[in-house]
C-alpha atoms as a PDB file:
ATOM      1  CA  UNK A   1     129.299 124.410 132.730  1.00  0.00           C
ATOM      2  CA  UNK A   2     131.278 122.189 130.379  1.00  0.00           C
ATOM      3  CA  UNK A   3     129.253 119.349 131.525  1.00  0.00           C
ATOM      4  CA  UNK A   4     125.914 120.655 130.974  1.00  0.00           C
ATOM      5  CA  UNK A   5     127.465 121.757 127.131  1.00  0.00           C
ATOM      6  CA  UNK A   6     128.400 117.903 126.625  1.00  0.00           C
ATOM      7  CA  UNK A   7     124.512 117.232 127.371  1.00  0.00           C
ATOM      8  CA  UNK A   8     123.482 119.079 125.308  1.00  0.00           C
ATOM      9  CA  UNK A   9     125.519 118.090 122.184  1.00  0.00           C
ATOM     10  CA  UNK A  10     124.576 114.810 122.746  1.00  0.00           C
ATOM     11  CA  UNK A  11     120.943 115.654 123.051  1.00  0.00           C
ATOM     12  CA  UNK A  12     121.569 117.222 119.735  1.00  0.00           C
ATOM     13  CA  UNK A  13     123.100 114.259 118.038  1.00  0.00           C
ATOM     14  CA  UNK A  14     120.544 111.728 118.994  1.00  0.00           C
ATOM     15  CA  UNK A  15     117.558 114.665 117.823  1.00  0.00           C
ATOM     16  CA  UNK A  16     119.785 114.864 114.545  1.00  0.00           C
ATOM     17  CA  UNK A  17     120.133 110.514 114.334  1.00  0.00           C
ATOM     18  CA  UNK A  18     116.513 110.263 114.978  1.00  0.00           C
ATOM     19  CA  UNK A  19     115.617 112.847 112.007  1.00  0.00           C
ATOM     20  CA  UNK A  20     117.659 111.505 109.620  1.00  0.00           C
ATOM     21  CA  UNK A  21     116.011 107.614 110.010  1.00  0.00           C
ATOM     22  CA  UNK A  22     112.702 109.697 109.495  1.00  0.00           C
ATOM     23  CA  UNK A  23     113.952 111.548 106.905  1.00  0.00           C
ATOM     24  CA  UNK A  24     115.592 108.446 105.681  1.00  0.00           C
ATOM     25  CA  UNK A  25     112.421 106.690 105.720  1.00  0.00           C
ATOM     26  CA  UNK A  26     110.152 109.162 104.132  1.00  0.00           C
ATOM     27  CA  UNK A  27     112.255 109.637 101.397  1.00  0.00           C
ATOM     28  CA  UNK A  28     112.716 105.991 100.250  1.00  0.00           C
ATOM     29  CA  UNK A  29     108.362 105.856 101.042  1.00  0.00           C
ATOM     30  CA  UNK A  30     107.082 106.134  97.805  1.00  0.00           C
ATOM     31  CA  UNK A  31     103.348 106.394  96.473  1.00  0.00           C
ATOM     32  CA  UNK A  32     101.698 106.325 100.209  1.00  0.00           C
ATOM     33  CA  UNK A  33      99.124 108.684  99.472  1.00  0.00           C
ATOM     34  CA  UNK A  34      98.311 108.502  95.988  1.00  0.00           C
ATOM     35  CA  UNK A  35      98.756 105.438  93.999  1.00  0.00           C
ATOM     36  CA  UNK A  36      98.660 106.068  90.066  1.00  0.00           C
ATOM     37  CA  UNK A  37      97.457 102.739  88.641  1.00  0.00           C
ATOM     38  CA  UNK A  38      98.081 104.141  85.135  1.00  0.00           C
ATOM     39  CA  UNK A  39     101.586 103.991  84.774  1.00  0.00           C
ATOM     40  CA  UNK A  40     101.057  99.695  86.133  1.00  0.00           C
ATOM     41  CA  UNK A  41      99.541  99.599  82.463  1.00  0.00           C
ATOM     42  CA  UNK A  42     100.955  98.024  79.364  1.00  0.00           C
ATOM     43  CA  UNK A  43     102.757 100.654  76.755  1.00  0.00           C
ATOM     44  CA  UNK A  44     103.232  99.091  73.810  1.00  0.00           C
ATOM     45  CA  UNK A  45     103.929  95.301  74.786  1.00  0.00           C
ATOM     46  CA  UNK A  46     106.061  96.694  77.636  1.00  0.00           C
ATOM     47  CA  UNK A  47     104.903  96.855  81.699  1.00  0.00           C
ATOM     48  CA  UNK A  48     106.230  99.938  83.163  1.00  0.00           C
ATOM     49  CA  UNK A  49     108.528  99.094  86.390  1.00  0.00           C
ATOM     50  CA  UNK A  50     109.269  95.748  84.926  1.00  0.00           C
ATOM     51  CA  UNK A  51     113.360  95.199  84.348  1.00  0.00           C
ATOM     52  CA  UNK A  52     114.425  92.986  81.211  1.00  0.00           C
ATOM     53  CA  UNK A  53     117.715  90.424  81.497  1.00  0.00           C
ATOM     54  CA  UNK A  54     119.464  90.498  78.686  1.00  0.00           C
ATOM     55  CA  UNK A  55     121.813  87.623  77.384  1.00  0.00           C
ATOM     56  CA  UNK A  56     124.503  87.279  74.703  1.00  0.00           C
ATOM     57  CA  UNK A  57     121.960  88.157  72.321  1.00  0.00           C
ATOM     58  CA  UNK A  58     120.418  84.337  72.248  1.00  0.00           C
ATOM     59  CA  UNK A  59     116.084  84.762  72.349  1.00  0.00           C
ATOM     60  CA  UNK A  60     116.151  81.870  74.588  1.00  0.00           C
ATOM     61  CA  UNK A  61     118.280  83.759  77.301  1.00  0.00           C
ATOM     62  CA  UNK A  62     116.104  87.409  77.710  1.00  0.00           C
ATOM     63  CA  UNK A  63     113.859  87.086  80.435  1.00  0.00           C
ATOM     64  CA  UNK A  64     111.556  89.586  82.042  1.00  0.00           C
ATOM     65  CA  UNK A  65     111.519  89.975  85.578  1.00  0.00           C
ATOM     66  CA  UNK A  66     109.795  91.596  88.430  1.00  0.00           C
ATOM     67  CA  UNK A  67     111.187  94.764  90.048  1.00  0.00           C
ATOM     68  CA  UNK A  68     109.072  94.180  93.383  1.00  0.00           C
ATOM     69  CA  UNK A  69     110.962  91.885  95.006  1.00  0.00           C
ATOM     70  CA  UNK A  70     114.207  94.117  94.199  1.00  0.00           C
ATOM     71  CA  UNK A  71     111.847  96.846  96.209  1.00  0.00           C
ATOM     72  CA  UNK A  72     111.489  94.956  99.277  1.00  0.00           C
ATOM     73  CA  UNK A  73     115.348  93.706  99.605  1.00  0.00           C
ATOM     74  CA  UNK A  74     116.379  97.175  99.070  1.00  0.00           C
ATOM     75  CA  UNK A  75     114.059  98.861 101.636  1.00  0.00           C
ATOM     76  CA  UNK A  76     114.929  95.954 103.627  1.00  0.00           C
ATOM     77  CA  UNK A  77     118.211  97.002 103.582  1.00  0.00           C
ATOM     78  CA  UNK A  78     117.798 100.653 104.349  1.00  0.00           C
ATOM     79  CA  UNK A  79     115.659 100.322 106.794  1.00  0.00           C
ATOM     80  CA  UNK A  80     118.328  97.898 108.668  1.00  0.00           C
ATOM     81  CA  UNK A  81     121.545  99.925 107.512  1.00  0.00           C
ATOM     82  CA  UNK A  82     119.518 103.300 109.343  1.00  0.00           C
ATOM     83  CA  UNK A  83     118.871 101.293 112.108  1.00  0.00           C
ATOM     84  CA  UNK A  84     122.180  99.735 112.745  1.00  0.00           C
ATOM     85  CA  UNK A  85     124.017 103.567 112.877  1.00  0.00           C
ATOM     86  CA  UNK A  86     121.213 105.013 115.265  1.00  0.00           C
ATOM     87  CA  UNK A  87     122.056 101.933 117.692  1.00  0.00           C
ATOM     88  CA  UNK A  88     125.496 102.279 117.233  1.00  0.00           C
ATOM     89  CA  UNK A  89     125.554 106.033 118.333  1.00  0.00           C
ATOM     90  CA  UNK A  90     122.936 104.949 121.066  1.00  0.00           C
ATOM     91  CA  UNK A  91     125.288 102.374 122.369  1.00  0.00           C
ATOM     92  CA  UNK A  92     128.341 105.036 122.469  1.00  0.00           C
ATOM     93  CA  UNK A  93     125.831 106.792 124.452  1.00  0.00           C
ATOM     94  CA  UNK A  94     124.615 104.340 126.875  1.00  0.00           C
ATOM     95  CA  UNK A  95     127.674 103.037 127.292  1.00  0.00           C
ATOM     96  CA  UNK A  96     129.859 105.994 128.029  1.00  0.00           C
ATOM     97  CA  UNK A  97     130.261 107.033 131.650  1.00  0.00           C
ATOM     98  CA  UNK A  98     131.183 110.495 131.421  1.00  0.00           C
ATOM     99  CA  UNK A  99     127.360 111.270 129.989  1.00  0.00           C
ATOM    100  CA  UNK A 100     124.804 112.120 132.280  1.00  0.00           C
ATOM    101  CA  UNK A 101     122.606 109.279 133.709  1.00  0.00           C
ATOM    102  CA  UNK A 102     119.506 110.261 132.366  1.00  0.00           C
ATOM    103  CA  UNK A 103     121.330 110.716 128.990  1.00  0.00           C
ATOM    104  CA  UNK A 104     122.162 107.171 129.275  1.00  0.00           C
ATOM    105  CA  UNK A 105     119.277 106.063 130.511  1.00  0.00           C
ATOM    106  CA  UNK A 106     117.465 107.755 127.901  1.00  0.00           C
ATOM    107  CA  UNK A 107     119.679 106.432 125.101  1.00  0.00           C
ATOM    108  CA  UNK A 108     119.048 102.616 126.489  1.00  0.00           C
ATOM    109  CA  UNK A 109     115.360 103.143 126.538  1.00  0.00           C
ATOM    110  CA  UNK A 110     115.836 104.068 122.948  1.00  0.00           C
ATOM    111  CA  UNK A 111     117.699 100.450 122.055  1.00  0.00           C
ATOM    112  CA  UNK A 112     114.677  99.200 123.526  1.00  0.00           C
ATOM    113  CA  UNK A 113     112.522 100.684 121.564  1.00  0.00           C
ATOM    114  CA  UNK A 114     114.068  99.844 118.350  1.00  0.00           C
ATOM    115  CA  UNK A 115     114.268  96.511 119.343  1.00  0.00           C
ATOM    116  CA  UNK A 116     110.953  96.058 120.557  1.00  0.00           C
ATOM    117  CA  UNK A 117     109.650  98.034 117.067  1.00  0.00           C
ATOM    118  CA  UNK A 118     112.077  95.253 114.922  1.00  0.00           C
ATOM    119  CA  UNK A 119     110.073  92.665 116.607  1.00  0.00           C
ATOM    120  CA  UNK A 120     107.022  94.463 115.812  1.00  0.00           C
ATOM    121  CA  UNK A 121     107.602  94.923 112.317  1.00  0.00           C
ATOM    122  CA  UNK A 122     109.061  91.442 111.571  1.00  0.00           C
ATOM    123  CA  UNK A 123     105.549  89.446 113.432  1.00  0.00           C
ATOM    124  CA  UNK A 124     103.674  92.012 110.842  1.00  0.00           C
ATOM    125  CA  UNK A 125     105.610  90.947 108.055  1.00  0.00           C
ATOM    126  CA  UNK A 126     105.185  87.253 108.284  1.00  0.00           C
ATOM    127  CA  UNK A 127     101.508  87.636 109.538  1.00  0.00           C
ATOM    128  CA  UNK A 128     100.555  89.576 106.891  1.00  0.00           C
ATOM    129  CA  UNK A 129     102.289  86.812 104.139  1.00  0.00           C
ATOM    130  CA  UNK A 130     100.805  84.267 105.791  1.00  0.00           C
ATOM    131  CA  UNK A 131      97.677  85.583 104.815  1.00  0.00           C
ATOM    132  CA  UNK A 132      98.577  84.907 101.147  1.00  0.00           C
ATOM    133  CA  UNK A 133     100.157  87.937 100.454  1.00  0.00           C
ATOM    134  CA  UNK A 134     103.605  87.770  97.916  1.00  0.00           C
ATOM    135  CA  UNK A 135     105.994  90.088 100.052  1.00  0.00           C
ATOM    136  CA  UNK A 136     104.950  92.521 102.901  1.00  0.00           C
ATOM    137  CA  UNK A 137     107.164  95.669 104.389  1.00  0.00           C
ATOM    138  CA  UNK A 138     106.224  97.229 108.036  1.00  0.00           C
ATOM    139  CA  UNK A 139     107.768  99.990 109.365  1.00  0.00           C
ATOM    140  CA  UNK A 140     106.944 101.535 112.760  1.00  0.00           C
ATOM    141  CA  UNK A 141     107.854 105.539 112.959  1.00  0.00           C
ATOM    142  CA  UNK A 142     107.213 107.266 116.230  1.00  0.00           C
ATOM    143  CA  UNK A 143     103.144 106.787 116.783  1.00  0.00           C
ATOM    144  CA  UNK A 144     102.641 105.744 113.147  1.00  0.00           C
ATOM    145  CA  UNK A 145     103.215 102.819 110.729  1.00  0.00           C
ATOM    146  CA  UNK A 146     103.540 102.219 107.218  1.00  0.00           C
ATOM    147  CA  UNK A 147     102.903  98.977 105.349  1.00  0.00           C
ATOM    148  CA  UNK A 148     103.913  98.184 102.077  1.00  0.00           C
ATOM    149  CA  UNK A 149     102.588  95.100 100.657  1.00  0.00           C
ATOM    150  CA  UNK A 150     102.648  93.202  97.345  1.00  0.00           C
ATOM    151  CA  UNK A 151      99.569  91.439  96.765  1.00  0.00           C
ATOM    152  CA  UNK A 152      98.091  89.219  94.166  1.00  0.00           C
ATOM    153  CA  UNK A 153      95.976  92.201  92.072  1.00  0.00           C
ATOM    154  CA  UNK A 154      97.132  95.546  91.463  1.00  0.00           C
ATOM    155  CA  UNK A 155      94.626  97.292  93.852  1.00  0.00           C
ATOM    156  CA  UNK A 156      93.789  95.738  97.556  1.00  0.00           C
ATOM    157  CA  UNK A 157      90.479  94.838  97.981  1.00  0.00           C
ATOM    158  CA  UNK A 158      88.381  96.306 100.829  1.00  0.00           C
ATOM    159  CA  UNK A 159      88.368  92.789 102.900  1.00  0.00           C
ATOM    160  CA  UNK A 160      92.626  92.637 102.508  1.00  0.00           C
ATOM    161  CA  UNK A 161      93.107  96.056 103.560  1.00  0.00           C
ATOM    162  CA  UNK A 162      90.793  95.155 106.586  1.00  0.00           C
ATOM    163  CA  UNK A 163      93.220  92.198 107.498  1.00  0.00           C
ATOM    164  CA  UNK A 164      96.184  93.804 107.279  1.00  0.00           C
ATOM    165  CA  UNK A 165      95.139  96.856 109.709  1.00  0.00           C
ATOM    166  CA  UNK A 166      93.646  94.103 112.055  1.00  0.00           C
ATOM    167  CA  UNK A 167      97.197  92.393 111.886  1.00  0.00           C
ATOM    168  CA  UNK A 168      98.399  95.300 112.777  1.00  0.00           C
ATOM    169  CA  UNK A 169      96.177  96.744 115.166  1.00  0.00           C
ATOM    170  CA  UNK A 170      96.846  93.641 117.088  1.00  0.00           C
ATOM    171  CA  UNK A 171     100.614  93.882 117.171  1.00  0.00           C
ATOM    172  CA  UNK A 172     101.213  97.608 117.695  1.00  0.00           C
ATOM    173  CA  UNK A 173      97.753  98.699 119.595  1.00  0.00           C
ATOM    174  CA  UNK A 174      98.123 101.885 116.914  1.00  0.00           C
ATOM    175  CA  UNK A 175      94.608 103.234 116.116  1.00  0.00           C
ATOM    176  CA  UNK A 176      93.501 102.392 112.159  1.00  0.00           C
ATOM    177  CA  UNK A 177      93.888 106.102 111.176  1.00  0.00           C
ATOM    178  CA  UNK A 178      98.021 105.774 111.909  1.00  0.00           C
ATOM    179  CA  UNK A 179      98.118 102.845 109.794  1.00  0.00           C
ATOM    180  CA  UNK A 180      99.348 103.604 106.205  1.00  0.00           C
ATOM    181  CA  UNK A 181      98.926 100.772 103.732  1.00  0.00           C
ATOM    182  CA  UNK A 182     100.785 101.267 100.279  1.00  0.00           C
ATOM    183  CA  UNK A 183     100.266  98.694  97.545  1.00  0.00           C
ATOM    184  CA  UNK A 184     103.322  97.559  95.404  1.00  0.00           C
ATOM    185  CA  UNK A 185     102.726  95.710  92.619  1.00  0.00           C
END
């Protein structure tokens, strides 16, 4: 009995792991679905989501600089920090002999998907900037992914959207309706 108990919490803990990357994920997804262009206007001489370096006060020092790329190092960063403590708890799992085998097995299957998903997302990353694109985010959630790219203009034209899907058609085998494309500009 107190083996089937230790299944079960461990069940739990990868069910609870796997929610909170999702969770994770959908919290730091902003603006998928709708995409205000009026706050990407100027206000008074000023571009909203634009950060200003200051210097000692000298004219010649203050700078304005993009946010963006900020965005895509930070998400960067999420996504990988999430990822690293789900496969560390997977590991503990697949490596630990007093766990069931099809726990194990099923926690090693999971490595490989993460893996094979990181491979995934990083081919859509560069394919989609080698298309011309500034800076280009995939992520690949359960049957779904979500691109986030930074592009030239502050909407996607019809033809770029079509590329990036095809991109990613091609690399995940996902259907276009799964495929979430979020402008960042």
């Amino acid at each position: 009995m107190l083996f089937k108990k230790k299944q079960i919490v461990i069940i739990a803990m990868v069910l609870v792991v796997c929610a909170a990357v999702y969770l994770n994920w959908q919290f730091n997804n902003t603006g998928e679905d709708i995409i205000d262009t009026s706050l990407l206007e100027e206000t008074e001489g000023k571009v909203l989501g634009e950060a200003q370096l200051v210097g000692s006060g000298d004219d010649k020092a203050t700078e304005v600089a993009s946010g963006t790329s900020d965005y895509f190092t930070e998400a960067r960063l999420t996504r990988q920090k999430t990822r690293d403590e789900s496969l560390e708890l997977l590991r503990e799992i697949a490596d630990n002999k007093d766990y069931d085998e099809e726990v194990r097995r099923k926690a090693a299957n999971d490595i490989g998907a993460i893996a094979a998903n990181v491979e995934k997302e990083g081919k859509i990353e560069n394919l989609i900037i080698g298309k011309g694109f500034e800076n280009a985010l995939a992520v690949i959630s359960g049957d779904s992914v979500s691109v986030m790219v930074k592009s030239k203009s502050k909407e996607l034209l019809s033809n770029e959207i079509a590329q990036i899907k095809e991109i990613v058609v091609n690399e995940t085998g996902f259907k276009g309706d799964k495929i979430k494309i979020v402008p960042i500009n």
